[in-house]
C-alpha atoms as a PDB file:
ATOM      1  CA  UNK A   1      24.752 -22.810  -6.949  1.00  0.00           C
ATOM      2  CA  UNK A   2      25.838 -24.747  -3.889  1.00  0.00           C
ATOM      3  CA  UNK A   3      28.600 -23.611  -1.595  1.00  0.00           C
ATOM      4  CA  UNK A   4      30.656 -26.686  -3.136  1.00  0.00           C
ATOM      5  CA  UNK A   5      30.579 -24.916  -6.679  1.00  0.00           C
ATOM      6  CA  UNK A   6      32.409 -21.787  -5.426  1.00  0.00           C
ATOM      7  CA  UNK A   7      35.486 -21.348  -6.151  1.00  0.00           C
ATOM      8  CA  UNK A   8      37.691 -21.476  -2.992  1.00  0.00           C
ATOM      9  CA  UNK A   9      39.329 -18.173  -4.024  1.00  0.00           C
ATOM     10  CA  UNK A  10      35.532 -16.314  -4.442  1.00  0.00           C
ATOM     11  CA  UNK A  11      34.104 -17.673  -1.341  1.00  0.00           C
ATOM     12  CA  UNK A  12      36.925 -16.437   0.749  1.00  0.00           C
ATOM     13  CA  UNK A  13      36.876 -13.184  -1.027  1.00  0.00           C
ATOM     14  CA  UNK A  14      33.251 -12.667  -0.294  1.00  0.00           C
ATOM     15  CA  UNK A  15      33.620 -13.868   3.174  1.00  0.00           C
ATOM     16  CA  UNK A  16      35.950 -11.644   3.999  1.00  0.00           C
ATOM     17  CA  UNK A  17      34.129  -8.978   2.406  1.00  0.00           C
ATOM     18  CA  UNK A  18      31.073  -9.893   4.593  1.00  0.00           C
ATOM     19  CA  UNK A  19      33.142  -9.878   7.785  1.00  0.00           C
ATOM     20  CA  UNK A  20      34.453  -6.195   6.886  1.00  0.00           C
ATOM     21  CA  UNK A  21      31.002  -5.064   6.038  1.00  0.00           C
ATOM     22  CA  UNK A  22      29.488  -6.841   9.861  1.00  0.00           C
ATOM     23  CA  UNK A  23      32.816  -4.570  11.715  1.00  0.00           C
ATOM     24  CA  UNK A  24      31.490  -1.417   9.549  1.00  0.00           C
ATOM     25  CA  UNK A  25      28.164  -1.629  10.446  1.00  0.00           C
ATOM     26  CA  UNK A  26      28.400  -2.414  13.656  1.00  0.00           C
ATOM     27  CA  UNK A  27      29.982   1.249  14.237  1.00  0.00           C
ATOM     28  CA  UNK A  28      27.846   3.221  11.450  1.00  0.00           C
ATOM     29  CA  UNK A  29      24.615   1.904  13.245  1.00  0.00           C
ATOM     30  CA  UNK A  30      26.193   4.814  16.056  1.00  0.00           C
ATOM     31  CA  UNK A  31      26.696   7.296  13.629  1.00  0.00           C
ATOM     32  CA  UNK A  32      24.883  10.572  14.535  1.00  0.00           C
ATOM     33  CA  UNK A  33      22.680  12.173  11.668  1.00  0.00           C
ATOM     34  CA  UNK A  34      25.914  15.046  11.041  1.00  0.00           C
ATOM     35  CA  UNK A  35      28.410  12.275  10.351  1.00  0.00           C
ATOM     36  CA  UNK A  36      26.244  10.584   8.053  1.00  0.00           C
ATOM     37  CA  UNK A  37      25.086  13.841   6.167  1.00  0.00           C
ATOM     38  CA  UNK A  38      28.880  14.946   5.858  1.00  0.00           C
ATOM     39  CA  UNK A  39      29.618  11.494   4.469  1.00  0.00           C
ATOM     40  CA  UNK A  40      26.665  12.163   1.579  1.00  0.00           C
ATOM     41  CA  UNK A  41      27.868  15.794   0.942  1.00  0.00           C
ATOM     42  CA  UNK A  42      31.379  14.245   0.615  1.00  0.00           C
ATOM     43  CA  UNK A  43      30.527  11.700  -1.796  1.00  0.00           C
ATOM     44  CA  UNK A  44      28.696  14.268  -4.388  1.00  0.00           C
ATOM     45  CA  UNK A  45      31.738  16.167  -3.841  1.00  0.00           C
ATOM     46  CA  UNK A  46      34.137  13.343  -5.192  1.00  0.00           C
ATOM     47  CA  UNK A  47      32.047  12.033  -7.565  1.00  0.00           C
ATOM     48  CA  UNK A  48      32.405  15.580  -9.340  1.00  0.00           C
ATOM     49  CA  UNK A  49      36.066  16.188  -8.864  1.00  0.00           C
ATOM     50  CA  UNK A  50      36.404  12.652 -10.230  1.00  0.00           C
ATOM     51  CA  UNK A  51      33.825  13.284 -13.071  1.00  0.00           C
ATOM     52  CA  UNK A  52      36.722  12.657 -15.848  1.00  0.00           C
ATOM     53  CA  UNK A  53      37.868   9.480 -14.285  1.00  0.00           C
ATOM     54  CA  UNK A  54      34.600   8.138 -13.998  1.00  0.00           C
ATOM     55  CA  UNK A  55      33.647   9.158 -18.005  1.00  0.00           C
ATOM     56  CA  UNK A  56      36.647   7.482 -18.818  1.00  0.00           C
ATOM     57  CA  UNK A  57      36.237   4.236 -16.989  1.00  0.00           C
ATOM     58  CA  UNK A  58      32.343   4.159 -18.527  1.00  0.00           C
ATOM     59  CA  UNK A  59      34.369   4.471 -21.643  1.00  0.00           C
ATOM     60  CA  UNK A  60      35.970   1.661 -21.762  1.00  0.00           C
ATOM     61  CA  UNK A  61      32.878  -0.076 -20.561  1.00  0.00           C
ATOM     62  CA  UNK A  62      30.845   1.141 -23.563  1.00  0.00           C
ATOM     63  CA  UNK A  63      34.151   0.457 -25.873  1.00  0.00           C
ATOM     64  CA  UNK A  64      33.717  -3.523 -24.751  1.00  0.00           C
ATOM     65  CA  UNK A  65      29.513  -3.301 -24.982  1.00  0.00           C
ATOM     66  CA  UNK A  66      29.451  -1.962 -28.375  1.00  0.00           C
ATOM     67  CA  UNK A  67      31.639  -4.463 -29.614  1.00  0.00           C
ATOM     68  CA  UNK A  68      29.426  -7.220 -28.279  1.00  0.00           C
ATOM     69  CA  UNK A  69      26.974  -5.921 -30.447  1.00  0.00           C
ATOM     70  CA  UNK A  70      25.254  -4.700 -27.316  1.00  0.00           C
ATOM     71  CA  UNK A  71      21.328  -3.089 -28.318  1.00  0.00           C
ATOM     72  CA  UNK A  72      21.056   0.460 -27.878  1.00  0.00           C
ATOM     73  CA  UNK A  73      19.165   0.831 -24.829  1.00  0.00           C
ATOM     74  CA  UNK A  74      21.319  -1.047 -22.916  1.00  0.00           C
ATOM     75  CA  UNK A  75      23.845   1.010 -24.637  1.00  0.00           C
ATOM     76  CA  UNK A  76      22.002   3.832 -23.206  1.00  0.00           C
ATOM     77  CA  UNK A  77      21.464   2.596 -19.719  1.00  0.00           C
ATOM     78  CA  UNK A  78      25.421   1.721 -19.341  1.00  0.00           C
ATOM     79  CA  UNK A  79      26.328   5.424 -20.524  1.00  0.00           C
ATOM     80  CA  UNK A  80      27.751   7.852 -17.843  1.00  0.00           C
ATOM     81  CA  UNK A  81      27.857  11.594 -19.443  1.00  0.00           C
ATOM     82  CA  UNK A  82      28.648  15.007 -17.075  1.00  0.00           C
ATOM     83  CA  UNK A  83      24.555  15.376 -16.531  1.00  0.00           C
ATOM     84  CA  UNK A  84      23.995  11.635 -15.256  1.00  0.00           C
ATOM     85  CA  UNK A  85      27.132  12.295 -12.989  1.00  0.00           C
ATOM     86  CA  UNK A  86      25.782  15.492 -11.820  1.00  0.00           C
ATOM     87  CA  UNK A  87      22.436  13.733 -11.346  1.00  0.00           C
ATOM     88  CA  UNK A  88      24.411  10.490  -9.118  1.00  0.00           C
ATOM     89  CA  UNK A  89      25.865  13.629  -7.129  1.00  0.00           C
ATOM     90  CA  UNK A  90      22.650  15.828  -6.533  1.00  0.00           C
ATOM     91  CA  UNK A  91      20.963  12.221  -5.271  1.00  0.00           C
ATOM     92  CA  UNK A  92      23.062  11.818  -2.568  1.00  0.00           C
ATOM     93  CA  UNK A  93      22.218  15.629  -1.746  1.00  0.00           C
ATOM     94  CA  UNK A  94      19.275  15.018  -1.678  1.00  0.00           C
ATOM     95  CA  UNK A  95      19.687  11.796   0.585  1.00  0.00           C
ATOM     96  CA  UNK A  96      21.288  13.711   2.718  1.00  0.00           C
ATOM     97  CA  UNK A  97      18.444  16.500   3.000  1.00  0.00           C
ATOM     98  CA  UNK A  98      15.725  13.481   3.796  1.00  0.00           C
ATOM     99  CA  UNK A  99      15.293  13.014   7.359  1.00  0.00           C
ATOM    100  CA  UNK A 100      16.934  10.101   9.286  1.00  0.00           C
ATOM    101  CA  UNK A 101      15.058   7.142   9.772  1.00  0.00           C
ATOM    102  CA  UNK A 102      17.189   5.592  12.312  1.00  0.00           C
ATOM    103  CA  UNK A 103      15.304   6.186  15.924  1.00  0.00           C
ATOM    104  CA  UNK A 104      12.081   7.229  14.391  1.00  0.00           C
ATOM    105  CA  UNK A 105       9.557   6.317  16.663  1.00  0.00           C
ATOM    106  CA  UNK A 106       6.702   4.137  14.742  1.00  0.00           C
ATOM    107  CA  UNK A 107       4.200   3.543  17.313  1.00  0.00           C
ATOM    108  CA  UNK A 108       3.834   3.642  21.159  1.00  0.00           C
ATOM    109  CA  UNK A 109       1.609   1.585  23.509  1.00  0.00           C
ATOM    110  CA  UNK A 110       0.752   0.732  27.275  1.00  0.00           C
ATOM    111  CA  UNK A 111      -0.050  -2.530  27.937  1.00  0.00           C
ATOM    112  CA  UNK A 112      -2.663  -2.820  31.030  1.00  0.00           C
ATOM    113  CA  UNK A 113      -0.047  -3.640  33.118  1.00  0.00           C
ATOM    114  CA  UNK A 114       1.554  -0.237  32.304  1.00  0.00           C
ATOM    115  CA  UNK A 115       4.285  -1.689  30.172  1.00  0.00           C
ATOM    116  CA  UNK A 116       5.341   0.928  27.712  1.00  0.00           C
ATOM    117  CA  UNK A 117       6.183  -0.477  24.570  1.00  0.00           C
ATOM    118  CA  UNK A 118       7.424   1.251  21.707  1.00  0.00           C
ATOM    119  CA  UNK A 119       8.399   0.245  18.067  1.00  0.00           C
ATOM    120  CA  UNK A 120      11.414   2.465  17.142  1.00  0.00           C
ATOM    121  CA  UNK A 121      13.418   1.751  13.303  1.00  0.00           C
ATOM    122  CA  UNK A 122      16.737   0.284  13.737  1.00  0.00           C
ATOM    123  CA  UNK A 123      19.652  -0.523  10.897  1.00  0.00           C
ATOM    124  CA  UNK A 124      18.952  -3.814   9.464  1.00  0.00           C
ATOM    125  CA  UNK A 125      23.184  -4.586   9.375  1.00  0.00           C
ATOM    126  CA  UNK A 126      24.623  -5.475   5.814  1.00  0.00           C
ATOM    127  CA  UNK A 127      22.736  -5.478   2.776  1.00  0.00           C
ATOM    128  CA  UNK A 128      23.373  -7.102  -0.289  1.00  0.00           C
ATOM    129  CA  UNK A 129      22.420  -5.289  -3.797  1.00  0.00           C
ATOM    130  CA  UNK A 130      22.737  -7.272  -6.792  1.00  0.00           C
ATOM    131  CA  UNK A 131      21.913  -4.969 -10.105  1.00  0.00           C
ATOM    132  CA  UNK A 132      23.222  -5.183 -14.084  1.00  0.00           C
ATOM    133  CA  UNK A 133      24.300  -2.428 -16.235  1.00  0.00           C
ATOM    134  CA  UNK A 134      23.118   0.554 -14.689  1.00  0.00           C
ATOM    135  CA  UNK A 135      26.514   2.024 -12.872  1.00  0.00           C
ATOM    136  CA  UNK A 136      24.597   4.837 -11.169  1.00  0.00           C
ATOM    137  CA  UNK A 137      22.999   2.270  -9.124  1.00  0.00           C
ATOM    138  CA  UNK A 138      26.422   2.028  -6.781  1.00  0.00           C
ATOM    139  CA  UNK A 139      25.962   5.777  -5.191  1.00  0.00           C
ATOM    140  CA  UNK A 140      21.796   5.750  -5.190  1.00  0.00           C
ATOM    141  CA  UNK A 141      22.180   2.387  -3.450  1.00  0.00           C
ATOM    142  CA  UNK A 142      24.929   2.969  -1.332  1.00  0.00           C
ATOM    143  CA  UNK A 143      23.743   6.154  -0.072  1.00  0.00           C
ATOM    144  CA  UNK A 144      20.383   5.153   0.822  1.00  0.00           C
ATOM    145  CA  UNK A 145      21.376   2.123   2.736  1.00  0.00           C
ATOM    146  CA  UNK A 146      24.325   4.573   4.286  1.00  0.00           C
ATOM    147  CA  UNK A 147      21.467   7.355   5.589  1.00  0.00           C
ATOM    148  CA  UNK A 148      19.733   4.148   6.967  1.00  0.00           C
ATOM    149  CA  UNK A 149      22.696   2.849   9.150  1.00  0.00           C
ATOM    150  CA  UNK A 150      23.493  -0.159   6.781  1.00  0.00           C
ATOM    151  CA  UNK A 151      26.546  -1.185   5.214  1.00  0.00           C
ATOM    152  CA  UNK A 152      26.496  -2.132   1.899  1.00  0.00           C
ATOM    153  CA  UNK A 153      27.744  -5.165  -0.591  1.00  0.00           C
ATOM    154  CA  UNK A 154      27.309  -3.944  -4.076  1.00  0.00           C
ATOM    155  CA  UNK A 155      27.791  -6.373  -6.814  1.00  0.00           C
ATOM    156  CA  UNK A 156      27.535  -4.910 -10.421  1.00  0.00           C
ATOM    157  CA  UNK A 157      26.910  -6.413 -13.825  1.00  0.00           C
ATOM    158  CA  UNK A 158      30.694  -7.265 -15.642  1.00  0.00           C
ATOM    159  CA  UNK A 159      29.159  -4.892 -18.487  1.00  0.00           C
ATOM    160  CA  UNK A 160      29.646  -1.967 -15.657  1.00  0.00           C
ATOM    161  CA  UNK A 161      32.409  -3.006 -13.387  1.00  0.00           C
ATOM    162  CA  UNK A 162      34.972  -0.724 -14.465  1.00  0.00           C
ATOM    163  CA  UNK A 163      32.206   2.305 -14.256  1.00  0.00           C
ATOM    164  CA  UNK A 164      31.218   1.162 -10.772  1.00  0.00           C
ATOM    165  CA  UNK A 165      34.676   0.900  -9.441  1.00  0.00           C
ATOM    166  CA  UNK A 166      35.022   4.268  -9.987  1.00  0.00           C
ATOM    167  CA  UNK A 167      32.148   5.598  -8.681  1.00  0.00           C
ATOM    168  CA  UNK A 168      32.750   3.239  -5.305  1.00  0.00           C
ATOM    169  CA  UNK A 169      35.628   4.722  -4.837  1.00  0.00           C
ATOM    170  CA  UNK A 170      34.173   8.049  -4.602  1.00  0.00           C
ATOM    171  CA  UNK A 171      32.001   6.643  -2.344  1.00  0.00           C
ATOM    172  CA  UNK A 172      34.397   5.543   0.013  1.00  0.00           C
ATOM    173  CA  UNK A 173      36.092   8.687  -0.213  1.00  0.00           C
ATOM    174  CA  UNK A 174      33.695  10.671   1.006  1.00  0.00           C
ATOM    175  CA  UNK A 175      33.458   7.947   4.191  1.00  0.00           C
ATOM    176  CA  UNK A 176      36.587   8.141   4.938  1.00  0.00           C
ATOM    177  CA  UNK A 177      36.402  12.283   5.364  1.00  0.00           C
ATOM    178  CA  UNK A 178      33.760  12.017   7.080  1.00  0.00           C
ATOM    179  CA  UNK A 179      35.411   9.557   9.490  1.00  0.00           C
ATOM    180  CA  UNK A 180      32.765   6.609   8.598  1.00  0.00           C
ATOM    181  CA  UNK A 181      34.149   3.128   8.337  1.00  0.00           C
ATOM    182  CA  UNK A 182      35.035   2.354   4.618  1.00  0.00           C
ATOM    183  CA  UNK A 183      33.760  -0.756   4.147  1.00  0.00           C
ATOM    184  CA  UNK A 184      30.404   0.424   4.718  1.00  0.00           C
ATOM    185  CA  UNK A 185      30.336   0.646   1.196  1.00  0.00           C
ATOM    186  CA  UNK A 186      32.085  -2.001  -0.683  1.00  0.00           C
ATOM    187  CA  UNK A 187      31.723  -3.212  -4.684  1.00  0.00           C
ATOM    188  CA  UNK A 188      32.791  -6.947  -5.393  1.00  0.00           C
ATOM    189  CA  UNK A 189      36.041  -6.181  -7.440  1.00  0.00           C
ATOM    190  CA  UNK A 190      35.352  -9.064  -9.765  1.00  0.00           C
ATOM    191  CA  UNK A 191      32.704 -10.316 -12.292  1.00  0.00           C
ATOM    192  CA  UNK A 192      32.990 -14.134 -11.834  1.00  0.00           C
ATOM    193  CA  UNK A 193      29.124 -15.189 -11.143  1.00  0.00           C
ATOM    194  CA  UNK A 194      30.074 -17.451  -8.616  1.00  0.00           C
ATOM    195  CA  UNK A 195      30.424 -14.410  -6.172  1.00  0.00           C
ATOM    196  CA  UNK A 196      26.400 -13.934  -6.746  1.00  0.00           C
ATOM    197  CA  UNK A 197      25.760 -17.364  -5.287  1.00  0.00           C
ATOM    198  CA  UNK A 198      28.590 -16.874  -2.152  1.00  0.00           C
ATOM    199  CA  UNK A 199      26.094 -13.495  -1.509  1.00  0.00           C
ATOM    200  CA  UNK A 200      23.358 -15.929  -1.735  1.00  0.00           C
ATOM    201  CA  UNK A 201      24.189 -18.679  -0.005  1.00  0.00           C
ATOM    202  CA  UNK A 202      22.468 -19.027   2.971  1.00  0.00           C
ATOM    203  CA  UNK A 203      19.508 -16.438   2.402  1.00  0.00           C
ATOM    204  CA  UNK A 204      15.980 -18.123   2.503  1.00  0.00           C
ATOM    205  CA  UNK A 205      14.802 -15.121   0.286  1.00  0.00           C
ATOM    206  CA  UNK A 206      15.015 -12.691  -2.406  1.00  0.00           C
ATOM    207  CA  UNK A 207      13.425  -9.859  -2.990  1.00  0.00           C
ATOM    208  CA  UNK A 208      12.955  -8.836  -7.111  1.00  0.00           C
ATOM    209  CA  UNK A 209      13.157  -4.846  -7.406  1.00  0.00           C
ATOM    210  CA  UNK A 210      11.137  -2.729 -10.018  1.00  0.00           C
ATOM    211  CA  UNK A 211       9.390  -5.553 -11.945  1.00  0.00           C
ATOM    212  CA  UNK A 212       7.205  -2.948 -13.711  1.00  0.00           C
ATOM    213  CA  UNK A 213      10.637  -1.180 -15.326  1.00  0.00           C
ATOM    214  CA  UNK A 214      10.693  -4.312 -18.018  1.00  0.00           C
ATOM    215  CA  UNK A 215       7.223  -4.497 -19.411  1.00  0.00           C
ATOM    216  CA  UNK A 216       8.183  -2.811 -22.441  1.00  0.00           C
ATOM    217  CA  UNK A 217      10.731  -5.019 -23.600  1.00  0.00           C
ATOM    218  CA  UNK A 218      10.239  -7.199 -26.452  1.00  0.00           C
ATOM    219  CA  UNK A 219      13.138  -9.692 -24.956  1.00  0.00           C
ATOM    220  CA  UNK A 220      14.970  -9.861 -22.204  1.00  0.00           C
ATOM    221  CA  UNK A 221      17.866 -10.718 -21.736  1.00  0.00           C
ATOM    222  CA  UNK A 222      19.911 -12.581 -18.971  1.00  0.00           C
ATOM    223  CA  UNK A 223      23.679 -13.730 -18.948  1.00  0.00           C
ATOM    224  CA  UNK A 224      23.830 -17.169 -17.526  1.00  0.00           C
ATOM    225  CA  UNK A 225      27.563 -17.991 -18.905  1.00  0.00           C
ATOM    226  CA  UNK A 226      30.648 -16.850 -20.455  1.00  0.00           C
ATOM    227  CA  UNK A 227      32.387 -17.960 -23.327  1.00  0.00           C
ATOM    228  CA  UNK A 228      36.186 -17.280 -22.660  1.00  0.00           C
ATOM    229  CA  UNK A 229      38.382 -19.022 -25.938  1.00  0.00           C
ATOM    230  CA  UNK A 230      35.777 -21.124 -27.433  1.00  0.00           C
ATOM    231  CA  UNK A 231      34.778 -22.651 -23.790  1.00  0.00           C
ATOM    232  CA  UNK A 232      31.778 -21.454 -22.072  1.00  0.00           C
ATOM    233  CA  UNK A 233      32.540 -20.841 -18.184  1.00  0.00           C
ATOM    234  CA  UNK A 234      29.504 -20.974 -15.685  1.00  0.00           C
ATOM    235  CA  UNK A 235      31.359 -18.884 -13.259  1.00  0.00           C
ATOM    236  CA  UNK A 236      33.655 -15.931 -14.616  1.00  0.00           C
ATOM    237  CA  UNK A 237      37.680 -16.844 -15.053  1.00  0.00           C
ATOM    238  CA  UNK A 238      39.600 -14.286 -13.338  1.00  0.00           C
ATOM    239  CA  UNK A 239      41.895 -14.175 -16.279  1.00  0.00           C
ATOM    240  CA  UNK A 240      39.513 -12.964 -18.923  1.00  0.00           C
ATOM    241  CA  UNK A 241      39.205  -9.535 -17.309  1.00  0.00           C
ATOM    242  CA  UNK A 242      42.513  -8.139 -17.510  1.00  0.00           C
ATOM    243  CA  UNK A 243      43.039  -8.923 -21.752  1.00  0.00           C
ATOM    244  CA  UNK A 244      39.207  -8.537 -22.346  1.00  0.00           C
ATOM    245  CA  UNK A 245      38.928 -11.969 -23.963  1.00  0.00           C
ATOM    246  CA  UNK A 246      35.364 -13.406 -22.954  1.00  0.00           C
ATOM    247  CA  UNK A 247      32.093 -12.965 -24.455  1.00  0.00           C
ATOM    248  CA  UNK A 248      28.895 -13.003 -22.513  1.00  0.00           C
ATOM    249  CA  UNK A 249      26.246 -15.568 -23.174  1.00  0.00           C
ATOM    250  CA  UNK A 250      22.669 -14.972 -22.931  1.00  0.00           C
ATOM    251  CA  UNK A 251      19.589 -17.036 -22.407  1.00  0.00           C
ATOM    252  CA  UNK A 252      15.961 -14.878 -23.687  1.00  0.00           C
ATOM    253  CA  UNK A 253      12.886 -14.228 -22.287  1.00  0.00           C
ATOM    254  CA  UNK A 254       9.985 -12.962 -24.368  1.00  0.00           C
ATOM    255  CA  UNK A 255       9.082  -9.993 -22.652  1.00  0.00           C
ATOM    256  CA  UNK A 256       5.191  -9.364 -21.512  1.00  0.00           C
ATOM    257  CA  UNK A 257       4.332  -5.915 -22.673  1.00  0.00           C
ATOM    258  CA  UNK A 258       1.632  -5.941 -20.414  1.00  0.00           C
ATOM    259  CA  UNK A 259       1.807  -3.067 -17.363  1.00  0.00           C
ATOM    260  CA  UNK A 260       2.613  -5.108 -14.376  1.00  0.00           C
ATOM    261  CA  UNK A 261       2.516  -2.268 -12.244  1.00  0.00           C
ATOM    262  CA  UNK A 262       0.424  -2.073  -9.045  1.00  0.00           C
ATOM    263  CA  UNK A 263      -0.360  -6.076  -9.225  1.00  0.00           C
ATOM    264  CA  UNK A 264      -0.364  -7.581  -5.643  1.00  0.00           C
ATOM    265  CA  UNK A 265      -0.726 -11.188  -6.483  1.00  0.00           C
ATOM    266  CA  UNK A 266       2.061 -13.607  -8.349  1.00  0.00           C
ATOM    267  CA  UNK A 267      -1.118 -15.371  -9.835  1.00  0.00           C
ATOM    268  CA  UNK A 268      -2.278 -12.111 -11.585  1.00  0.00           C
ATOM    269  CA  UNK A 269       1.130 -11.382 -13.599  1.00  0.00           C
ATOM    270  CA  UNK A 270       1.545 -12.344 -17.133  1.00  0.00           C
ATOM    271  CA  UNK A 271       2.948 -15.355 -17.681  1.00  0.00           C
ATOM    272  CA  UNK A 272       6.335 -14.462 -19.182  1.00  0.00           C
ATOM    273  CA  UNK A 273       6.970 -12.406 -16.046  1.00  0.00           C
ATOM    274  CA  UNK A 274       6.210 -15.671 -13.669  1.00  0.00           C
ATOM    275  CA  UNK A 275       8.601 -17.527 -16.095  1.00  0.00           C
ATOM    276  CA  UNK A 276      11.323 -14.961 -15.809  1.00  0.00           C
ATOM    277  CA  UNK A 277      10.935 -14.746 -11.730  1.00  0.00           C
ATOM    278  CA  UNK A 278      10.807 -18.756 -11.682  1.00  0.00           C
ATOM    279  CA  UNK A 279      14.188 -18.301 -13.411  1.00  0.00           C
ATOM    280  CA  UNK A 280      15.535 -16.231 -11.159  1.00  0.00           C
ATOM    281  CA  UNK A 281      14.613 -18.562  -8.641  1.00  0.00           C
ATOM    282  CA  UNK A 282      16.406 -21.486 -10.249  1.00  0.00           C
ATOM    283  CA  UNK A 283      19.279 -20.094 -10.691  1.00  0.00           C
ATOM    284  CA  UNK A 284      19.983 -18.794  -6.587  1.00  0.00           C
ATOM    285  CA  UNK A 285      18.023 -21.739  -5.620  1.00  0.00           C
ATOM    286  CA  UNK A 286      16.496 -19.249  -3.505  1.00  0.00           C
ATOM    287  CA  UNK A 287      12.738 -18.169  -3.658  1.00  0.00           C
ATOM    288  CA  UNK A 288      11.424 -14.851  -4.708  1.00  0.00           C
ATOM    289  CA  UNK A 289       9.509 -13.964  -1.709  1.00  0.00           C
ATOM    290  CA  UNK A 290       8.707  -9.810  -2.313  1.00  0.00           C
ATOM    291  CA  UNK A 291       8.493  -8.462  -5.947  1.00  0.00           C
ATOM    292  CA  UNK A 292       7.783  -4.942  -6.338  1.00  0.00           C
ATOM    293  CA  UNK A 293       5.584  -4.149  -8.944  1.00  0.00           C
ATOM    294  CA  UNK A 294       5.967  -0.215  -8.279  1.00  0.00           C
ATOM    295  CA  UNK A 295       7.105   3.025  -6.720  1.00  0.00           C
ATOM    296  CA  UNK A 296       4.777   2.722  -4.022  1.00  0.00           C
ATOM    297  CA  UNK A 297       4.899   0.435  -0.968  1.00  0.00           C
ATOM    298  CA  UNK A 298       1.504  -1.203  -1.493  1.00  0.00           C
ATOM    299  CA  UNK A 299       2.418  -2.134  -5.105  1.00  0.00           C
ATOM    300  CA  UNK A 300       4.396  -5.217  -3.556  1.00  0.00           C
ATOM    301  CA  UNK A 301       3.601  -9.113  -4.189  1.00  0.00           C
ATOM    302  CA  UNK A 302       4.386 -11.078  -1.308  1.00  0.00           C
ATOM    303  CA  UNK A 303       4.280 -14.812  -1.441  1.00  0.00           C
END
């Protein structure tokens, strides 16, 4: 998608959006280890207090899945019961109990000259995080990039807006009480796709998360359209939202069943998960430059 084929109403959105999140970060980059820790404890605290609102806006999420005819494990990885909230809440706990990475000295030299050099982690600025229908994404992402110093632009899946809302708000709560910029953590409010390609315009390159977690899918499914009153929209009409009328339309991949994990080179995966990754890269227009095919830093392609 070109910058010509955003709506003028989404790109200004997300560019404001991005200018909020450059202000945030700029002062959560100086945030001492205590502020950012309070921040995390406060989060897990609202996500709990707010454990009914959340259930009931993952409700209403479900209620519109399952009448798409949704398949059950998406069903399942959409649903928000009391454990999975207590889970999202214990995460950022224990977020908040790993050390801070900011200032960590990485390595240390002389040059012969007597030059010291030293390599010290920094916070990268904004980051962008682009996932589907798993809500409890929004606090495990948001608090890691927060611990790190980074703001963060979240942009769920339409199937879990509603649930994600809810749980951003939490989120920004527990900023706000810790005296943390808000818009450190901020959740596109809308589920037009166009917003995708205004976060993507203008990155050379992507990076695909957790390749490995779909090799034991028979299909795979990816919504490329929505049909909203018998027309099918590219981008997602504002209007569909508020009285539920659109249905999402899906192109399918034959999955690969084959264990991708610990693969370093794009030549060695099967070929339905190059197809699917070559798709990817169509549609951004941008190219897939790390794909991790792991938990472990070494189980990374890079091309």
């Amino acid at each position: 998608m070109t910058i010509a084929e955003i709506p003028e109403n989404t790109a200004t959105l997300m560019a404001a959006m991005g200018r909020q999140a450059r202000r945030a970060a700029r002062e959560l980059a100086l945030a001492g280890t205590d502020e950012k820790n309070a921040a995390l404890a406060n989060m897990a605290e609202a996500l709990r207090r707010q454990a009914p609102a959340i259930a009931a806006a993952n409700a209403s999420d479900m209620a519109l899945a399952e009448s798409q005819g949704r398949a059950a494990a998406f069903l399942d990885r959409l649903k928000l019961n009391p454990g999975r909230i207590e889970t999202m809440a214990q995460s950022l706990e224990v977020i908040a109990a790993l050390p801070d990475p900011v200032g960590r000295i990485g390595a240390q030299w002389v040059r012969p000259n007597g030059l010291e050099i030293s390599r010290i982690s920094v916070p990268i600025g904004v980051i962008g995080i682009i996932f589907e229908s798993r809500p409890n994404v929004t606090a495990d992402a948001a608090g890691l990039c927060m611990k790190a110093g980074n703001a963060a632009i979240l942009r769920s899946g339409s199937d879990s807006l509603r649930s994600a809302q809810a749980i951003a708000a939490c989120l920004r709560e527990g900023l706000d009480r810790a005296g943390l910029p808000v818009d450190s953590v901020q959740l596109v409010p809308i589920a037009d796709r166009a917003a995708v390609g205004a976060m993507l315009n203008g990155l050379d390159e992507l990076a695909v998360t957790k390749l490995d977690v779909l090799d034991e899918f028979e299909e795979i499914q990816v919504c490329t359209a929505y049909k909203v009153r018998g027309k099918s929209w590219s981008t997602f009409p504002a209007f569909a939202v508020e009285h539920h009328d659109y249905q999402p339309e899906y192109r399918t991949f034959k999955g690969w069943k084959t264990s991708t994990v610990g693969i370093t080179s794009f030549d060695d995966l099967p070929q339905e998960a190059r197809d699917y990754v070559r798709f990817i890269e169509e549609e951004t227009e941008t190219r897939a430059a790390i794909i991790s095919t792991g938990p472990r830093r070494e189980e990374t392609i890079l091309r």
